[in-house]
N, C-alpha and C. Protein backbone atom coordinates (compact mmCIF):
# COMPACT_ATOMS: atom_id res chain seq x y z
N UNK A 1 46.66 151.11 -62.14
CA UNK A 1 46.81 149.84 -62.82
C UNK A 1 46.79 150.06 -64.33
N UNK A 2 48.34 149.39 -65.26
CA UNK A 2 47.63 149.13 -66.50
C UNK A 2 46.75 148.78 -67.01
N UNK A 3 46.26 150.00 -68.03
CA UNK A 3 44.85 148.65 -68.29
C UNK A 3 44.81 147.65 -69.27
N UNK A 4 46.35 147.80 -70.50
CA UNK A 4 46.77 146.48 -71.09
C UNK A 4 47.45 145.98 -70.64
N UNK A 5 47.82 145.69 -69.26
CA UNK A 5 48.60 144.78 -68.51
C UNK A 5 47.70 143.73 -68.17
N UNK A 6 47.98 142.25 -68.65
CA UNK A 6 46.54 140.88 -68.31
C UNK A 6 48.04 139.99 -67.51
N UNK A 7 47.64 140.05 -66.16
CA UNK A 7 48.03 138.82 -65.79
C UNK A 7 47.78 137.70 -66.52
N UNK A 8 48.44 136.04 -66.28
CA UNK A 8 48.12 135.18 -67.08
C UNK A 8 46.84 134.38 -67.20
N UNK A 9 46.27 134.65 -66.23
CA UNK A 9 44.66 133.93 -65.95
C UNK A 9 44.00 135.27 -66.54
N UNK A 10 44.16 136.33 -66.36
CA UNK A 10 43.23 137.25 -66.78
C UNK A 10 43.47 137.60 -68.32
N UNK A 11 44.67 136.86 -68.67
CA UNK A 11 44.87 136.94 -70.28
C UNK A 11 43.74 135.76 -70.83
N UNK A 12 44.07 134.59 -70.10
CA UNK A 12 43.35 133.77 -70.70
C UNK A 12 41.68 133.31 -71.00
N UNK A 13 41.69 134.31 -69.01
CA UNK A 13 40.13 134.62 -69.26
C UNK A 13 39.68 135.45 -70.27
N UNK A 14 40.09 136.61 -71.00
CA UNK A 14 39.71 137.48 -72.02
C UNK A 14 39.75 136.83 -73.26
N UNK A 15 40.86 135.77 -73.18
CA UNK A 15 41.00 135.06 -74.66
C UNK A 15 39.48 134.37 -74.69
N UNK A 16 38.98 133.81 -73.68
CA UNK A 16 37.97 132.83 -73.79
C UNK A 16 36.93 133.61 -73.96
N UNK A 17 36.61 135.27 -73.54
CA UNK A 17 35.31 135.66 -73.66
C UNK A 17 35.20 136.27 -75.22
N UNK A 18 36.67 136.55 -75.56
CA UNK A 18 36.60 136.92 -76.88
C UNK A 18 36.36 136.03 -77.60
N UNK A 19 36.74 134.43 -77.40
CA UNK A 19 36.55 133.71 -78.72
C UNK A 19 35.09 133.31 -78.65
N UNK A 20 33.84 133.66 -77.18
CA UNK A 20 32.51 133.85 -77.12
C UNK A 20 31.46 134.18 -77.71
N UNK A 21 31.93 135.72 -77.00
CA UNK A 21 31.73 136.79 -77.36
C UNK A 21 30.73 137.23 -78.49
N UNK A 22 29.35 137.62 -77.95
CA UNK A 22 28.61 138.04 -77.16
C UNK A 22 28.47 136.43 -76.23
N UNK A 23 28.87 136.42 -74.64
CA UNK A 23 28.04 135.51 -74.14
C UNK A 23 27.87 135.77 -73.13
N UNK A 24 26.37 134.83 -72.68
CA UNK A 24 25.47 135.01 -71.24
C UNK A 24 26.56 134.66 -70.16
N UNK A 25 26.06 135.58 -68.82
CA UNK A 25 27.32 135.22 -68.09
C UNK A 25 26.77 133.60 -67.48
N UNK A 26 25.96 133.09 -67.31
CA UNK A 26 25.81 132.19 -67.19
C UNK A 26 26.52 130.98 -67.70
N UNK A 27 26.40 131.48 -69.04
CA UNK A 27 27.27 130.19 -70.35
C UNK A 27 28.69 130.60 -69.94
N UNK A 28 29.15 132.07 -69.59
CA UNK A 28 30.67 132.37 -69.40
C UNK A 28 31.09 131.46 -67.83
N UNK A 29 30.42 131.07 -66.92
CA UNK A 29 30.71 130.68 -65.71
C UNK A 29 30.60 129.18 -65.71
N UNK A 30 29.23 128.69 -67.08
CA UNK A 30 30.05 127.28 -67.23
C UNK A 30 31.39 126.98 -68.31
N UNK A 31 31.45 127.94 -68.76
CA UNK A 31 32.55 128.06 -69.68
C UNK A 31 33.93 127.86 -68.96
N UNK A 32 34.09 128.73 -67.60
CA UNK A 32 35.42 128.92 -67.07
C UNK A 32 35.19 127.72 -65.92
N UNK A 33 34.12 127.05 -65.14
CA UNK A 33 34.28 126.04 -64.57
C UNK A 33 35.05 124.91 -65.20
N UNK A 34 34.56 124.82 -66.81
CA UNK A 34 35.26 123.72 -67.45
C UNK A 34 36.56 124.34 -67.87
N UNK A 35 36.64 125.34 -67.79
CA UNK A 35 38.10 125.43 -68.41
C UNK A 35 39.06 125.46 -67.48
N UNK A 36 38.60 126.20 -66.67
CA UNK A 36 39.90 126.77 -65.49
C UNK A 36 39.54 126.22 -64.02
N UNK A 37 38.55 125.48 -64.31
CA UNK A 37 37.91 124.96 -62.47
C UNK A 37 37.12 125.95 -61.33
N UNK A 38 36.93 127.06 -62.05
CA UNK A 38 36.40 127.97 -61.18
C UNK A 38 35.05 127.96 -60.95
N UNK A 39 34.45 128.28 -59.56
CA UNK A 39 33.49 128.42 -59.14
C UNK A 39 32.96 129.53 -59.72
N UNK A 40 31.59 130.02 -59.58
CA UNK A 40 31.00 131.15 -60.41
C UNK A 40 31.48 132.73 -59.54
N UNK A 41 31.52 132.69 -58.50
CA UNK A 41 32.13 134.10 -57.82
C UNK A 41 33.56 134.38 -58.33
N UNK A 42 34.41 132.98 -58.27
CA UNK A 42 35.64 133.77 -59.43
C UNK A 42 35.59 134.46 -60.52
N UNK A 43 34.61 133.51 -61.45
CA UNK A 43 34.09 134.50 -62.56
C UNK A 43 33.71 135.35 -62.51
N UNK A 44 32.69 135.76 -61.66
CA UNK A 44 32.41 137.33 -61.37
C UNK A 44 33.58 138.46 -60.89
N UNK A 45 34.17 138.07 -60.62
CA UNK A 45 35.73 139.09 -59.68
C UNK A 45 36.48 139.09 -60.59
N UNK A 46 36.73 137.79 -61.32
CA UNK A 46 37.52 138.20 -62.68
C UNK A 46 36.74 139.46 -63.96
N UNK A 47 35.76 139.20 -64.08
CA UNK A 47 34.96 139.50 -64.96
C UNK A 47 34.58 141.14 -64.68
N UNK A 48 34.49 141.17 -62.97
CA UNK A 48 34.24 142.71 -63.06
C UNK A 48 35.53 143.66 -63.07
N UNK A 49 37.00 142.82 -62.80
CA UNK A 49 38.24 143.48 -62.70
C UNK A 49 38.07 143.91 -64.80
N UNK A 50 38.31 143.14 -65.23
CA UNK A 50 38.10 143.20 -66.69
C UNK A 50 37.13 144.53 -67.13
N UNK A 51 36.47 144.25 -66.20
CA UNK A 51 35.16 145.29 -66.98
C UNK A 51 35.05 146.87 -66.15
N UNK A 52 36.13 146.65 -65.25
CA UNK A 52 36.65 148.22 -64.75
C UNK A 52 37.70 148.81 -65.92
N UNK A 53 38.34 147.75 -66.67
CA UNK A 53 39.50 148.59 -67.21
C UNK A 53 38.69 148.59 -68.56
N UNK A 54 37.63 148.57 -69.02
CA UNK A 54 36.63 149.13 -70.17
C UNK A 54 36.84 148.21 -71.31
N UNK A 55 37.40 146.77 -71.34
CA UNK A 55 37.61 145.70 -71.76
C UNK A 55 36.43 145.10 -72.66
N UNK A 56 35.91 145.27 -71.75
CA UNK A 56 34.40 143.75 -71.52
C UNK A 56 33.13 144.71 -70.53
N UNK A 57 32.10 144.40 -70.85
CA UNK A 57 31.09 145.50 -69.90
C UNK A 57 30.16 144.18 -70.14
N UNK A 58 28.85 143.97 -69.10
CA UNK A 58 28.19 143.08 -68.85
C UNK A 58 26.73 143.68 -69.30
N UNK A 59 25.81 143.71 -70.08
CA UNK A 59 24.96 144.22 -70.34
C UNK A 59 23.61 143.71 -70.38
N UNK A 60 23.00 143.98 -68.83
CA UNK A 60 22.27 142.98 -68.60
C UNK A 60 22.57 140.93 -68.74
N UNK A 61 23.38 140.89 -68.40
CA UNK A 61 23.39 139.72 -68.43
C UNK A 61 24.68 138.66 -69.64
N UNK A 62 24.66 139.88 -70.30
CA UNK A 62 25.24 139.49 -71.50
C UNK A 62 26.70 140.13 -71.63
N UNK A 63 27.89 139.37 -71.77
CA UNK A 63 28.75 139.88 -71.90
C UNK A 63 29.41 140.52 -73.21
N UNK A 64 29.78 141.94 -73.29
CA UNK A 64 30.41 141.88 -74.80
C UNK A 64 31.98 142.61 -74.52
N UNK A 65 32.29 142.19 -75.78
CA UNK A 65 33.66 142.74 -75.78
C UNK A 65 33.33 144.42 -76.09
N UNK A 66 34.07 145.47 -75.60
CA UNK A 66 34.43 146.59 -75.82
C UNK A 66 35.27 146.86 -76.81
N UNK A 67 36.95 146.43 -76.83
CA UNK A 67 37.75 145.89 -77.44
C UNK A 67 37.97 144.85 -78.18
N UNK A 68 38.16 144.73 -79.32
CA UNK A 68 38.11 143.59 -80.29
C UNK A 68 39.57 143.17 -79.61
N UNK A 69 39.67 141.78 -79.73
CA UNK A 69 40.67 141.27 -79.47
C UNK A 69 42.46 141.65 -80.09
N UNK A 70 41.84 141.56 -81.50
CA UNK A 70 42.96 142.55 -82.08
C UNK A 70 43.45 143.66 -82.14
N UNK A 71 42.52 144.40 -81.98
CA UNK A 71 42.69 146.01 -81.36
C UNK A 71 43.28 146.11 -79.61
N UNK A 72 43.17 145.02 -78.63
CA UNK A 72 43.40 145.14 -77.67
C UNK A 72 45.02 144.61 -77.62
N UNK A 73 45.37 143.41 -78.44
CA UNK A 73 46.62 143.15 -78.70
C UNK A 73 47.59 144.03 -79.06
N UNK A 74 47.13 145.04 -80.59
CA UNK A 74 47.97 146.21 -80.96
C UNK A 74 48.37 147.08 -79.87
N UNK A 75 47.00 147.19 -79.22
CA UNK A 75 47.64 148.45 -77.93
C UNK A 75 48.69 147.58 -76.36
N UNK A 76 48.71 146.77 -77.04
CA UNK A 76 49.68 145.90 -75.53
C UNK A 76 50.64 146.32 -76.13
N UNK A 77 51.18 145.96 -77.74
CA UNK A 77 52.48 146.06 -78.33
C UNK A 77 53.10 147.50 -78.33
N UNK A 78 51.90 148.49 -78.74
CA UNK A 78 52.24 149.49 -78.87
C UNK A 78 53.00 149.99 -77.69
N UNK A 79 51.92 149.95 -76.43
CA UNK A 79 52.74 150.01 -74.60
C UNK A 79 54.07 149.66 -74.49
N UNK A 80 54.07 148.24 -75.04
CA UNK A 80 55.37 147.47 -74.68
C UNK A 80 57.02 148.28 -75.21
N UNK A 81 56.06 148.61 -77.08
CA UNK A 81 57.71 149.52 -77.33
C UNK A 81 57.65 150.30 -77.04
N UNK A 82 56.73 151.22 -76.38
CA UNK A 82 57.26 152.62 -76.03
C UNK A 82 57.84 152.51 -75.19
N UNK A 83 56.99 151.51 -73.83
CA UNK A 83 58.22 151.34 -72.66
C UNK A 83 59.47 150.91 -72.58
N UNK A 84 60.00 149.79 -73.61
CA UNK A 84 60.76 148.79 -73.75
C UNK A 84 61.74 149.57 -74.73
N UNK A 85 61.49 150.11 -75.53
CA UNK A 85 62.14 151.01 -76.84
C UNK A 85 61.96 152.02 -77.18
N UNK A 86 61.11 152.91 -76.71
CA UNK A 86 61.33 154.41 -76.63
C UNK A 86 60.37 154.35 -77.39
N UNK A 87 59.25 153.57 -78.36
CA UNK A 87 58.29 153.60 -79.36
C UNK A 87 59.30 153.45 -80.54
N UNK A 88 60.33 153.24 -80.64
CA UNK A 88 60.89 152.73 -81.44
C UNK A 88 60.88 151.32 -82.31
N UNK A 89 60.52 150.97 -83.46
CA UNK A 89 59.74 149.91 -83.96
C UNK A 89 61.46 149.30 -84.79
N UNK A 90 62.15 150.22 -85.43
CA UNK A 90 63.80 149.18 -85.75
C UNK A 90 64.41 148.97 -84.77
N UNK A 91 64.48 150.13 -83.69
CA UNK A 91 65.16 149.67 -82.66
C UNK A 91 64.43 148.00 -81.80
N UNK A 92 63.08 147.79 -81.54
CA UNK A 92 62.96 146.37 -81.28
C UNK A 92 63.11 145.47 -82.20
N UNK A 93 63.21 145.70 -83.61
CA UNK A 93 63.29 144.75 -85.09
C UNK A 93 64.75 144.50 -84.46
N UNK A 94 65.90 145.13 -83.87
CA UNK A 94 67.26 145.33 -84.27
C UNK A 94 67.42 144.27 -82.85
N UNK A 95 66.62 144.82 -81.75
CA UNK A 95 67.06 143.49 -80.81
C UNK A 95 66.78 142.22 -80.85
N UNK A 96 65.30 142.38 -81.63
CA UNK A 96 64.93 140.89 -82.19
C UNK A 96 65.51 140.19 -82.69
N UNK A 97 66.19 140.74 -84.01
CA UNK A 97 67.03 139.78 -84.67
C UNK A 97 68.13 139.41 -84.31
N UNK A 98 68.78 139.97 -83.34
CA UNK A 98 69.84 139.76 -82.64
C UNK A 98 69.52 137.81 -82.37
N UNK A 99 68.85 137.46 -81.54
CA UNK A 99 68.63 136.74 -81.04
C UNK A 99 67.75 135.77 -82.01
N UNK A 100 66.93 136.12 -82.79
CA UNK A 100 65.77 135.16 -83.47
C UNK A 100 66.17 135.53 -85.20
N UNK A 101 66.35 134.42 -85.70
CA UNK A 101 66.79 134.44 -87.61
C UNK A 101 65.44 134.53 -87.37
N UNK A 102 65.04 135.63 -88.36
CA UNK A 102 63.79 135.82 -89.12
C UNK A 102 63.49 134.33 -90.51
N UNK A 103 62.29 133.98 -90.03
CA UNK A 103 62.23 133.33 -91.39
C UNK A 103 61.67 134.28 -93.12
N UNK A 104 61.76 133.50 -93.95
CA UNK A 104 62.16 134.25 -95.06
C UNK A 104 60.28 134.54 -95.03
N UNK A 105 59.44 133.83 -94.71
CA UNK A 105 58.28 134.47 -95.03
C UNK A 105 57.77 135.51 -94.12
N UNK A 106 58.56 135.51 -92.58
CA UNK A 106 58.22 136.62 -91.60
C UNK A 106 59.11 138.01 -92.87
N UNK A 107 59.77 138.01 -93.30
CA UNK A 107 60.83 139.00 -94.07
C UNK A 107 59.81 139.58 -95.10
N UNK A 108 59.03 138.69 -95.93
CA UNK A 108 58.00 138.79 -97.00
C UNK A 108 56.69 139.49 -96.20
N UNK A 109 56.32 139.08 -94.81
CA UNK A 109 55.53 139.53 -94.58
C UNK A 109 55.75 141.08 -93.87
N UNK A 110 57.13 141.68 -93.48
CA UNK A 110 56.99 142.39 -92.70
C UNK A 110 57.53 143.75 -93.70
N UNK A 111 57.92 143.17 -95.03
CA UNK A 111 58.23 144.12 -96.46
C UNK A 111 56.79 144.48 -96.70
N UNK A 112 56.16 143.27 -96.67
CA UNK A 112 54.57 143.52 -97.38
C UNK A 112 53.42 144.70 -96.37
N UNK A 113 54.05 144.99 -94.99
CA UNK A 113 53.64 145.75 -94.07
C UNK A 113 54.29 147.25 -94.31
N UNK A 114 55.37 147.18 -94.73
CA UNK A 114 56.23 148.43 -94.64
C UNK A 114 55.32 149.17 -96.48
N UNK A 115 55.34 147.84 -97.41
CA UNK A 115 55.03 148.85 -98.80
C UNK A 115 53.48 148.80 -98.40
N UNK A 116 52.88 148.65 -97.82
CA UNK A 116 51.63 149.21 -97.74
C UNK A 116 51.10 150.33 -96.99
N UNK A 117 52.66 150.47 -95.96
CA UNK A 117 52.15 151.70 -95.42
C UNK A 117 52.49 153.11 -96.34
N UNK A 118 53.37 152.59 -96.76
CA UNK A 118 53.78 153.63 -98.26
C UNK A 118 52.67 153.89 -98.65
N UNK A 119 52.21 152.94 -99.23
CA UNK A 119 50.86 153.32 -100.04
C UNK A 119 50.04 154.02 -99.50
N UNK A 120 50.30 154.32 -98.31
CA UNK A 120 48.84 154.62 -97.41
C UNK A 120 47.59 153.91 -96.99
């Protein structure tokens, strides 16, 4: 199994423990009853699938993230172009734009990414 591959409930469950995060699994099981309708054993089966792929670990009671949310995002993208584009980063810029006009501040922002890596 990928381990940045999140089905869509298991995306959303991670979104919710990250925006938590540190929380009791207790507070996490009334958290996902109100959010998603689940009983507390879903939460647990979700929660320990998560915490096999080194995500999220339960520590005593307490859930924390392993992965910062943003750090876990970069490595989905990173997966995605290698699989999708060979790790090629113009080659997906080149199919993107095919299809999507960049707006002029995505253009400003993605110059402002390129001269900073210059810089180091």
């Amino acid at each position: 199994m990928d381990r940045y591959k999140l089905g869509e409930m298991e995306q959303k469950f991670a979104d919710l423990i990250w925006e938590h995060a540190p929380v009791s699994s207790g507070e996490l099981v009334r958290l996902c009853q109100k959010e998603f309708d689940w009983k507390k054993s879903t939460t647990y089966t979700m929660l320990k699938r998560l915490c096999e792929r080194q995500i999220f670990e339960n520590q005593g009671g307490t859930v924390v993230a392993l992965i910062p949310r943003q750090d876990f995002r970069a490595m989905q993208g990173e997966r995605f172009l290698q699989e999708t584009f060979g790790g090629s980063l113009p080659q997906f810029l080149a199919a993107f734009t095919r299809r999507n006009r960049l707006s002029d501040q995505e253009v400003l922002e993605i110059e402002r990414l390129i001269e900073n890596h210059r810089e180091g």
